[in-house]
N, C-alpha and C. Protein backbone atom coordinates (compact mmCIF):
# COMPACT_ATOMS: atom_id res chain seq x y z
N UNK A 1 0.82 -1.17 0.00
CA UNK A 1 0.00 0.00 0.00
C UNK A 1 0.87 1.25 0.00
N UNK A 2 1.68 1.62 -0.91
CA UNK A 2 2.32 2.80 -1.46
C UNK A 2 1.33 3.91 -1.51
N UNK A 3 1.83 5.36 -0.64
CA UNK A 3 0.82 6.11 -0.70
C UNK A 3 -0.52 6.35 0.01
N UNK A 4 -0.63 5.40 0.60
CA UNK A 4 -2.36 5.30 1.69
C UNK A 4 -1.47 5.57 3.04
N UNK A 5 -2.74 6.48 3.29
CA UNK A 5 -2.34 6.61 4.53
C UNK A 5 -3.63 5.81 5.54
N UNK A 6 -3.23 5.48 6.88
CA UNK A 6 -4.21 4.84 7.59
C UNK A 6 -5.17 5.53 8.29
N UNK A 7 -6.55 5.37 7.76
CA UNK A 7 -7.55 6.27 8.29
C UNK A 7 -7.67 6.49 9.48
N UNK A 8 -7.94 7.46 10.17
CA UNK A 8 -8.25 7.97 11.39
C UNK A 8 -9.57 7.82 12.16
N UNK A 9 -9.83 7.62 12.62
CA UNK A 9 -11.69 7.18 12.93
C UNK A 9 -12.30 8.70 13.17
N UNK A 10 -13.38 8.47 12.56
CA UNK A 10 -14.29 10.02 12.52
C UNK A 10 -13.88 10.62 14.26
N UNK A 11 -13.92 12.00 14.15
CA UNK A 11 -14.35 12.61 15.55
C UNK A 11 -15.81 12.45 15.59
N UNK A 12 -16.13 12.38 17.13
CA UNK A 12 -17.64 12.72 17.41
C UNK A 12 -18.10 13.54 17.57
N UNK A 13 -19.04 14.13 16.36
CA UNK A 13 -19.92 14.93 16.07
C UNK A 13 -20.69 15.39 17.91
N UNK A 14 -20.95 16.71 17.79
CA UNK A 14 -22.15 17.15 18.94
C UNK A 14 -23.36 16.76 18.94
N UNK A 15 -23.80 15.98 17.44
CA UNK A 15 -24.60 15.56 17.25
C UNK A 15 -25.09 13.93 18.24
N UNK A 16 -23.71 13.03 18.27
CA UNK A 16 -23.51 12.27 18.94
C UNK A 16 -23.31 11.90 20.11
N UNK A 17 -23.45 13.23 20.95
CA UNK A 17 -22.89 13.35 22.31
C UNK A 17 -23.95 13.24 22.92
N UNK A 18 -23.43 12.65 24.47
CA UNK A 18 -25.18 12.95 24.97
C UNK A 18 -25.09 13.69 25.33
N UNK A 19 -26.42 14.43 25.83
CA UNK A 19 -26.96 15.60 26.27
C UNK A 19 -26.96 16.18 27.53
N UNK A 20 -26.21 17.36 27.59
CA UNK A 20 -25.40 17.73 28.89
C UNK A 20 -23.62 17.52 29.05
N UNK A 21 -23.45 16.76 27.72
CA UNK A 21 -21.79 16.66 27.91
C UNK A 21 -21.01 17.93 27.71
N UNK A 22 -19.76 17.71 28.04
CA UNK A 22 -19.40 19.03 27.60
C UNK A 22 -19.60 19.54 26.12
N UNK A 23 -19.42 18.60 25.09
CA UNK A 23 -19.64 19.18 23.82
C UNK A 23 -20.89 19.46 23.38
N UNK A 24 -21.85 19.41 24.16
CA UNK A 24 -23.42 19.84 24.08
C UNK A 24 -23.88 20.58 25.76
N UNK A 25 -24.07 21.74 25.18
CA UNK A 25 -24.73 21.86 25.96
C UNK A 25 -26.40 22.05 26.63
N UNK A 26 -26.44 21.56 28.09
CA UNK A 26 -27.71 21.24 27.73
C UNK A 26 -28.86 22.34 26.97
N UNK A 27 -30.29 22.46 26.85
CA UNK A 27 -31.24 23.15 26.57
C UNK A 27 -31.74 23.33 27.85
N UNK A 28 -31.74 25.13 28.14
CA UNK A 28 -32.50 25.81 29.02
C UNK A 28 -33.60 25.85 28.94
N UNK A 29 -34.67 25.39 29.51
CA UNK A 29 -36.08 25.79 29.46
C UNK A 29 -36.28 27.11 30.10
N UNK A 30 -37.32 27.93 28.70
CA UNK A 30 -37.93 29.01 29.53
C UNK A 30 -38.78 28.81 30.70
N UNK A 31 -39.33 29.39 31.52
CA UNK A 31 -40.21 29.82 32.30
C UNK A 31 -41.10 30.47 32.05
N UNK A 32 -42.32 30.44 32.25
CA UNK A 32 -43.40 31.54 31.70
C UNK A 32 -43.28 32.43 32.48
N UNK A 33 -43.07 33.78 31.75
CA UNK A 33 -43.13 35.24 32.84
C UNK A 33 -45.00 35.50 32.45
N UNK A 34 -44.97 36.57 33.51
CA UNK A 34 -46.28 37.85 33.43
C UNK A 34 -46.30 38.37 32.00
N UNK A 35 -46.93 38.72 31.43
CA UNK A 35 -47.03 40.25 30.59
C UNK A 35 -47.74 41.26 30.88
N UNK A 36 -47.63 42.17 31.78
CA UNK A 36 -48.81 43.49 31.98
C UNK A 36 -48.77 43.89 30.46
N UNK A 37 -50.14 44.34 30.48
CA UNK A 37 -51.31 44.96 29.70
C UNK A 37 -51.91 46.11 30.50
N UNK A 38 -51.59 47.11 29.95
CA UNK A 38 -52.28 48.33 30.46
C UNK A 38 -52.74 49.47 29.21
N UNK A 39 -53.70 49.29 28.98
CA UNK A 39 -54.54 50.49 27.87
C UNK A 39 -54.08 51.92 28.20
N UNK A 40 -54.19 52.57 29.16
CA UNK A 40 -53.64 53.98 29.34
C UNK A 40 -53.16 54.20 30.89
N UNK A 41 -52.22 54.80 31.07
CA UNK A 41 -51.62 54.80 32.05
C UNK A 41 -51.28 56.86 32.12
N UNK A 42 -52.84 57.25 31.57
CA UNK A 42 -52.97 58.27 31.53
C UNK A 42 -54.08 58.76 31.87
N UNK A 43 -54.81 59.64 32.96
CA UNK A 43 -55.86 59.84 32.95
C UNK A 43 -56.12 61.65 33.10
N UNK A 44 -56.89 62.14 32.45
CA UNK A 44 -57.35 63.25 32.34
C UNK A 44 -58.67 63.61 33.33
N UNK A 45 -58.63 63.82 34.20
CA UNK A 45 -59.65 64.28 35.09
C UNK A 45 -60.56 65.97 34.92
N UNK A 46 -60.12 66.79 34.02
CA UNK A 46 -60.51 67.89 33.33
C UNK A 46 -60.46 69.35 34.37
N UNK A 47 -61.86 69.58 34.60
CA UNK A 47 -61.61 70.85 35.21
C UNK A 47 -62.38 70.12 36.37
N UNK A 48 -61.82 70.40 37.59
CA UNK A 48 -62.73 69.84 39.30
C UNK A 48 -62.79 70.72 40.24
N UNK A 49 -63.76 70.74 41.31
CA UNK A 49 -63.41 71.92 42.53
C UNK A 49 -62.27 71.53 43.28
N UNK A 50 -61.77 72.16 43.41
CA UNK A 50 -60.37 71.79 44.81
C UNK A 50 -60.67 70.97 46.13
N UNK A 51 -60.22 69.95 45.80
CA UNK A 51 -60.69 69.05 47.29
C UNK A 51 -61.66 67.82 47.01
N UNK A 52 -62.08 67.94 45.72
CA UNK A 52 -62.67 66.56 45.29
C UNK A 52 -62.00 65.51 44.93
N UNK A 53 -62.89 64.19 45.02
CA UNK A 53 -62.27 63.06 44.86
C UNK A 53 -63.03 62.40 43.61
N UNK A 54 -61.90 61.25 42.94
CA UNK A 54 -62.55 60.77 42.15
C UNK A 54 -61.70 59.51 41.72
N UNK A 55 -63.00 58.50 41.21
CA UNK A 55 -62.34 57.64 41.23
C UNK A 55 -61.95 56.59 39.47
N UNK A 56 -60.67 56.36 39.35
CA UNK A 56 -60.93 55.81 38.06
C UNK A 56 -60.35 54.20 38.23
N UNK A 57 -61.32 53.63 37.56
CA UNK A 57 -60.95 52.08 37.57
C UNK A 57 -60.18 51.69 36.12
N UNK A 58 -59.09 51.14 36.00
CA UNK A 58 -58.46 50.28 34.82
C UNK A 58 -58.53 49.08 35.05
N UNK A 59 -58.23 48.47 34.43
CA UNK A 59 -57.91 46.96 33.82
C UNK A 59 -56.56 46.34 33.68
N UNK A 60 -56.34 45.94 34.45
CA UNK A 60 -54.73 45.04 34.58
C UNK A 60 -54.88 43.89 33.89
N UNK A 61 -54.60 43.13 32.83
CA UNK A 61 -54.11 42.49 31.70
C UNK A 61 -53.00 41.86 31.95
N UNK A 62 -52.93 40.50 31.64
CA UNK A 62 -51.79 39.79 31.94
C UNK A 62 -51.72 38.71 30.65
N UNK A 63 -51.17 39.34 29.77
CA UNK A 63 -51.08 38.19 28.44
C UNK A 63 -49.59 36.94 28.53
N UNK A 64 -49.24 37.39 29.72
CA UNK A 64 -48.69 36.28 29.68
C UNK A 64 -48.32 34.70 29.80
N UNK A 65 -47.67 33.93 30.30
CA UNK A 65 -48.21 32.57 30.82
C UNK A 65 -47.91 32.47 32.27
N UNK A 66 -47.17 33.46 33.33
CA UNK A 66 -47.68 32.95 34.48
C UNK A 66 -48.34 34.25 35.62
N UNK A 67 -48.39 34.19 36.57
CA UNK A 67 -49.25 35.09 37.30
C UNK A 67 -48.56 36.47 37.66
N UNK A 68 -49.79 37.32 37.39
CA UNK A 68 -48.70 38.73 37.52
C UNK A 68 -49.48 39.31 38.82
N UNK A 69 -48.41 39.94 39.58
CA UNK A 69 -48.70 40.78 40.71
C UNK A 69 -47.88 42.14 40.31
N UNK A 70 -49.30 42.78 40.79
CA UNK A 70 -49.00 44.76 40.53
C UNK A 70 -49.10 45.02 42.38
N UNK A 71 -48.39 45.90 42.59
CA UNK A 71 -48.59 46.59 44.18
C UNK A 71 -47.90 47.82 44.15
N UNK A 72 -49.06 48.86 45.01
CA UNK A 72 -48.43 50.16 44.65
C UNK A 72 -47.04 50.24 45.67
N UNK A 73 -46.99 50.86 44.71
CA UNK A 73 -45.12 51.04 45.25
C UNK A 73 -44.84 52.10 46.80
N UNK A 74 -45.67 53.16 46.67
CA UNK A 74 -45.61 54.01 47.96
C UNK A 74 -46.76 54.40 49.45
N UNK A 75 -47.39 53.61 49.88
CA UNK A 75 -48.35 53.73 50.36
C UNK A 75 -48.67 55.14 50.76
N UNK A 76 -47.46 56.11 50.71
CA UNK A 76 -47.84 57.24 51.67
C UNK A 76 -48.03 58.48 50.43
N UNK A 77 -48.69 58.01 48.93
CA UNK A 77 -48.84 59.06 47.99
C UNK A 77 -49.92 59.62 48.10
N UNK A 78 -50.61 60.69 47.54
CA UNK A 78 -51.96 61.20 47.73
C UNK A 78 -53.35 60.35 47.32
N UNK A 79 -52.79 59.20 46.58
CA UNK A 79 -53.97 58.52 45.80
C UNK A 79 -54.39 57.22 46.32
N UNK A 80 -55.35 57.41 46.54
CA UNK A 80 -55.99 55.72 47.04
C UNK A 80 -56.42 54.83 45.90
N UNK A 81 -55.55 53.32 46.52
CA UNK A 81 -55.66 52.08 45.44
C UNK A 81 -56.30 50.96 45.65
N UNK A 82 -57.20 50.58 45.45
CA UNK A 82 -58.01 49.55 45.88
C UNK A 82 -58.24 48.38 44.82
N UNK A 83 -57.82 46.90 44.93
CA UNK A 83 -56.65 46.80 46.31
C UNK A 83 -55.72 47.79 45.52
N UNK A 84 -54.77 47.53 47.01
CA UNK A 84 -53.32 48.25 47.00
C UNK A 84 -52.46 47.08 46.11
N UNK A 85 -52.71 45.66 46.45
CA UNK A 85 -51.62 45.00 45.63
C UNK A 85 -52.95 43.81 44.60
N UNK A 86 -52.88 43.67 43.61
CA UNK A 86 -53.33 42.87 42.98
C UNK A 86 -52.91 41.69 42.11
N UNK A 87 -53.52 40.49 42.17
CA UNK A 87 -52.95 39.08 41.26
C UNK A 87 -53.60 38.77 40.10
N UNK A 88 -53.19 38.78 39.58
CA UNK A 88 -53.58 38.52 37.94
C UNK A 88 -53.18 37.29 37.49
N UNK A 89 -54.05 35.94 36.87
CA UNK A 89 -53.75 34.79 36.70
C UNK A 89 -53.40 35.21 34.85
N UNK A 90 -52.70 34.50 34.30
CA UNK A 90 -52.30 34.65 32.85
C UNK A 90 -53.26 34.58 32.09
N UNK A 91 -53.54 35.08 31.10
CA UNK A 91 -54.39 35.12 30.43
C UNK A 91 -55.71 35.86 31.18
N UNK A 92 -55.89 36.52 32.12
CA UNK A 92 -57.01 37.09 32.99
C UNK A 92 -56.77 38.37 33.09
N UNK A 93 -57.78 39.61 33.30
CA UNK A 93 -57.59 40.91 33.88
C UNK A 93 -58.57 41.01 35.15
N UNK A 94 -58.26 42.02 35.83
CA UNK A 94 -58.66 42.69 36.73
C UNK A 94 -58.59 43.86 37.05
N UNK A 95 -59.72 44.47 37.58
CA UNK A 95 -60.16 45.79 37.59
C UNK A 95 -58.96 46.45 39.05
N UNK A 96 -58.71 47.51 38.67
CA UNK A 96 -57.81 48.33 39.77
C UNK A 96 -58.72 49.75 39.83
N UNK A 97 -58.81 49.86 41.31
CA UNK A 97 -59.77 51.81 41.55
C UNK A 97 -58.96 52.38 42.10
N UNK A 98 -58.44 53.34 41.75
CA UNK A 98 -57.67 54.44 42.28
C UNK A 98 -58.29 56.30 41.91
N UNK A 99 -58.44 56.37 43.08
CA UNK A 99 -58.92 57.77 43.65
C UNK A 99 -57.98 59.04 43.98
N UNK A 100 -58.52 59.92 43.50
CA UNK A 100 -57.37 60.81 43.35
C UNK A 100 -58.04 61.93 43.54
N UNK A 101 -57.35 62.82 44.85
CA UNK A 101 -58.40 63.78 45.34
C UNK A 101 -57.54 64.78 45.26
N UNK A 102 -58.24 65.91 44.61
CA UNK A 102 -57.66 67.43 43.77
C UNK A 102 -57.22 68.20 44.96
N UNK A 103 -56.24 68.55 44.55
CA UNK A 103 -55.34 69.83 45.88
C UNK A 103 -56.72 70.85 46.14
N UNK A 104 -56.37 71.22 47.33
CA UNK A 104 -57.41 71.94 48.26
C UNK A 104 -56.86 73.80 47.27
N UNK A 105 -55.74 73.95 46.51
CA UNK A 105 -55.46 74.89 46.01
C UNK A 105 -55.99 75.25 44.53
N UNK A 106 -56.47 75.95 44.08
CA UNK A 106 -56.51 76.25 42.69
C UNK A 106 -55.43 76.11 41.56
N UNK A 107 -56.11 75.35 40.63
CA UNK A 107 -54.71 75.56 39.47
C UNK A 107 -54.28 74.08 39.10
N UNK A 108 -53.48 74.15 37.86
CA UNK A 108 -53.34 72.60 37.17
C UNK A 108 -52.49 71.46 38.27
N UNK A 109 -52.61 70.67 37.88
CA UNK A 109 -52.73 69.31 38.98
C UNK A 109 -52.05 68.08 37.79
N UNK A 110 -51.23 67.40 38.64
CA UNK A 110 -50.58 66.22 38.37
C UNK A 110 -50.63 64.92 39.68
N UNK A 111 -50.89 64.07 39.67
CA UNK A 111 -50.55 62.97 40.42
C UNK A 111 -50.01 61.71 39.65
N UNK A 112 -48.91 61.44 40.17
CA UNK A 112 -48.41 60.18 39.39
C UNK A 112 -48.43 59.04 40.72
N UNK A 113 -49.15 57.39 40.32
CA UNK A 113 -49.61 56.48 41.53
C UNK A 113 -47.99 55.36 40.68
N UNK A 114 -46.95 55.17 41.63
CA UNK A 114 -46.41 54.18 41.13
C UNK A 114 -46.48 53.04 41.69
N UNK A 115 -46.16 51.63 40.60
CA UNK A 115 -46.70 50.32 41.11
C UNK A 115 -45.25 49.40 41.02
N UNK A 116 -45.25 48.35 41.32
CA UNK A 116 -44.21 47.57 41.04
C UNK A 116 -45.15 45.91 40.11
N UNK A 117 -44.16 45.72 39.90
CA UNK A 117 -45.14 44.03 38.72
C UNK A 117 -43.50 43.29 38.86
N UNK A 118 -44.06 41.62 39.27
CA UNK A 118 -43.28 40.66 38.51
C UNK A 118 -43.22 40.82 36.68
N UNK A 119 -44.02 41.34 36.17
CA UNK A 119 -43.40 41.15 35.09
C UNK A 119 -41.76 42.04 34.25
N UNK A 120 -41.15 41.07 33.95
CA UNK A 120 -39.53 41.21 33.85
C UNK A 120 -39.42 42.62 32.80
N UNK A 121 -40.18 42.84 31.93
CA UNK A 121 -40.42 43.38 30.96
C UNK A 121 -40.90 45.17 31.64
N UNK A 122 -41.99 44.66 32.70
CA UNK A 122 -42.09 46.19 32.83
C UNK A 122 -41.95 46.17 34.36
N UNK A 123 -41.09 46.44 35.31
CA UNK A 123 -41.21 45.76 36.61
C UNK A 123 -41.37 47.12 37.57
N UNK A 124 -41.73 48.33 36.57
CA UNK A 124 -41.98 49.62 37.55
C UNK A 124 -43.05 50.24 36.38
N UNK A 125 -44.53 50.22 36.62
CA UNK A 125 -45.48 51.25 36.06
C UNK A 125 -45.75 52.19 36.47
N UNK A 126 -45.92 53.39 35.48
CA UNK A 126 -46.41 54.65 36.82
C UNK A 126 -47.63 55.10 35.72
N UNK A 127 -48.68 55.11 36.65
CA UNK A 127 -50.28 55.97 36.16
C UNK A 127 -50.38 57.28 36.63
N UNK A 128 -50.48 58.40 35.75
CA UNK A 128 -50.73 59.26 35.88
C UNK A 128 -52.29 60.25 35.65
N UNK A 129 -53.03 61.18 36.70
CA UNK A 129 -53.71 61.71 36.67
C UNK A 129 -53.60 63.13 36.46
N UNK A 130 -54.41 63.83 35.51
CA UNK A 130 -54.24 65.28 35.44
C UNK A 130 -55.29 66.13 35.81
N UNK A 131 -55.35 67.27 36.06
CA UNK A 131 -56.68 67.89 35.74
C UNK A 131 -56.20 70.10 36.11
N UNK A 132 -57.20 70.23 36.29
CA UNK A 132 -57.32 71.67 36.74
C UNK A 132 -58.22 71.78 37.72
N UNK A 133 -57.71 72.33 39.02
CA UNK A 133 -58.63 72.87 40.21
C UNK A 133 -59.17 73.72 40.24
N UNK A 134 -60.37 74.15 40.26
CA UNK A 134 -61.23 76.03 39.38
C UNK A 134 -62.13 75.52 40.49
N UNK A 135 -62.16 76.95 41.66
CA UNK A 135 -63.14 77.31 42.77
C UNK A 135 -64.62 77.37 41.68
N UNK A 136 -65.39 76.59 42.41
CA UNK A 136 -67.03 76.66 41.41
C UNK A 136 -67.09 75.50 40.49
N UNK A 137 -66.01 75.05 40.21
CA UNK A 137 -66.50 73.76 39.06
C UNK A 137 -67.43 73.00 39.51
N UNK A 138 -68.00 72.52 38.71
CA UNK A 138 -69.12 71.26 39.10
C UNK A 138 -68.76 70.24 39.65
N UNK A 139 -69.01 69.18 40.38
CA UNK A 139 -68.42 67.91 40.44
C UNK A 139 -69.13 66.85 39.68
N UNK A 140 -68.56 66.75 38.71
CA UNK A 140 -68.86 65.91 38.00
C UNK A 140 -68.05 64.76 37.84
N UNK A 141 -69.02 63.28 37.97
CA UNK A 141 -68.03 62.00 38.15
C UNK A 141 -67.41 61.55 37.23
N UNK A 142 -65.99 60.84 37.22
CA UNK A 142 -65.17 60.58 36.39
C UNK A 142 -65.60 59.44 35.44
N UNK A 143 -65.99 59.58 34.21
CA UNK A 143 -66.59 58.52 33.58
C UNK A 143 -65.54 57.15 33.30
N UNK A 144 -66.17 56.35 33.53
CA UNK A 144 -65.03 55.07 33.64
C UNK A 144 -64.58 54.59 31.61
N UNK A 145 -63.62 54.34 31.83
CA UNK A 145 -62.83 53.95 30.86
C UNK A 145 -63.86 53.41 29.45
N UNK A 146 -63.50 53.45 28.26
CA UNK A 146 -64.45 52.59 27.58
C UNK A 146 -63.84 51.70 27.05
N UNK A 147 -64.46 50.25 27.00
CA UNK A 147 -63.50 49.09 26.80
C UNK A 147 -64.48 48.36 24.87
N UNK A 148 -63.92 48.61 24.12
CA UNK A 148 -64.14 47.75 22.98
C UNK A 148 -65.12 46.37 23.51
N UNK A 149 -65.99 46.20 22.61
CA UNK A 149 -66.70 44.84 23.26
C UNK A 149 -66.28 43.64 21.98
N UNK A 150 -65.90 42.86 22.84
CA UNK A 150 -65.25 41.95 21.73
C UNK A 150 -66.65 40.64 21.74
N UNK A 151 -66.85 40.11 20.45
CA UNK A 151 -67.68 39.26 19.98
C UNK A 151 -67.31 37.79 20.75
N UNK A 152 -68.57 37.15 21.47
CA UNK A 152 -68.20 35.68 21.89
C UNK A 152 -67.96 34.94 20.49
């Protein structure tokens, strides 16, 4: 045999290895996180008397695959949250009321309510309320959100 050289035996492919060896490594399984869902995280309260309260309810949304918890982040802000901390199963929403009572002073108005969420994606929300305080306004109640009606 002039010229041949003596074959070498194949290396083993990663294909061949078992699983977890060093030349493979294993496959991480995800985990299902939360997904918050929140439609507006903006609310316009308009023109109010100074010192009124009002209340707006949203919808916490959880499109994800495992359970999301929202809880407000500061208990000692001007706005009341009811509940204060809420659970959301995946694929489920739930209603959140938060009340927000207009400075005893005249003049434009901001309140921002911040929350905390397991979900990885958004793990600090902040809802904000606006309006204007005008001595004499009417009190008129905050009309609740309007939600699309989706077909059974």
């Amino acid at each position: 045999m002039v010229g041949c050289s003596p074959k070498t035996p194949p290396k083993a492919s990663a294909a061949h290895e078992a699983p977890g060896s060093p030349a493979t490594p294993a496959k991480r399984e995800e985990k299902p996180t939360p997904f918050l869902k929140l439609a507006g995280r903006e609310h316009a309260l308009g023109v109010v008397p100074p010192g009124s309260s009002h209340a707006v309810t949203i919808q916490i949304e959880n499109r994800g695959g495992a359970e999301l918890t929202v809880k407000k982040e500061n208990p000692g802000d001007p706005a009341l949250v009811y509940p204060a901390e809420v659970s959301v199963p995946a694929g489920e929403s739930r209603p959140l009321t938060i009340t927000v009572v207009a400075p005893k002073q005249p003049g434009k108005f901001s309140v921002r309510v911040g929350f905390t969420t397991n979900d990885p994606d958004s793990p600090l929300l902040v809802w904000t309320a606006t309006g204007v305080s005008v001595e004499g306004a009417l009190a008129v109640p905050t009309p609740a959100p309007v939600q699309a009606a989706v077909p059974a």
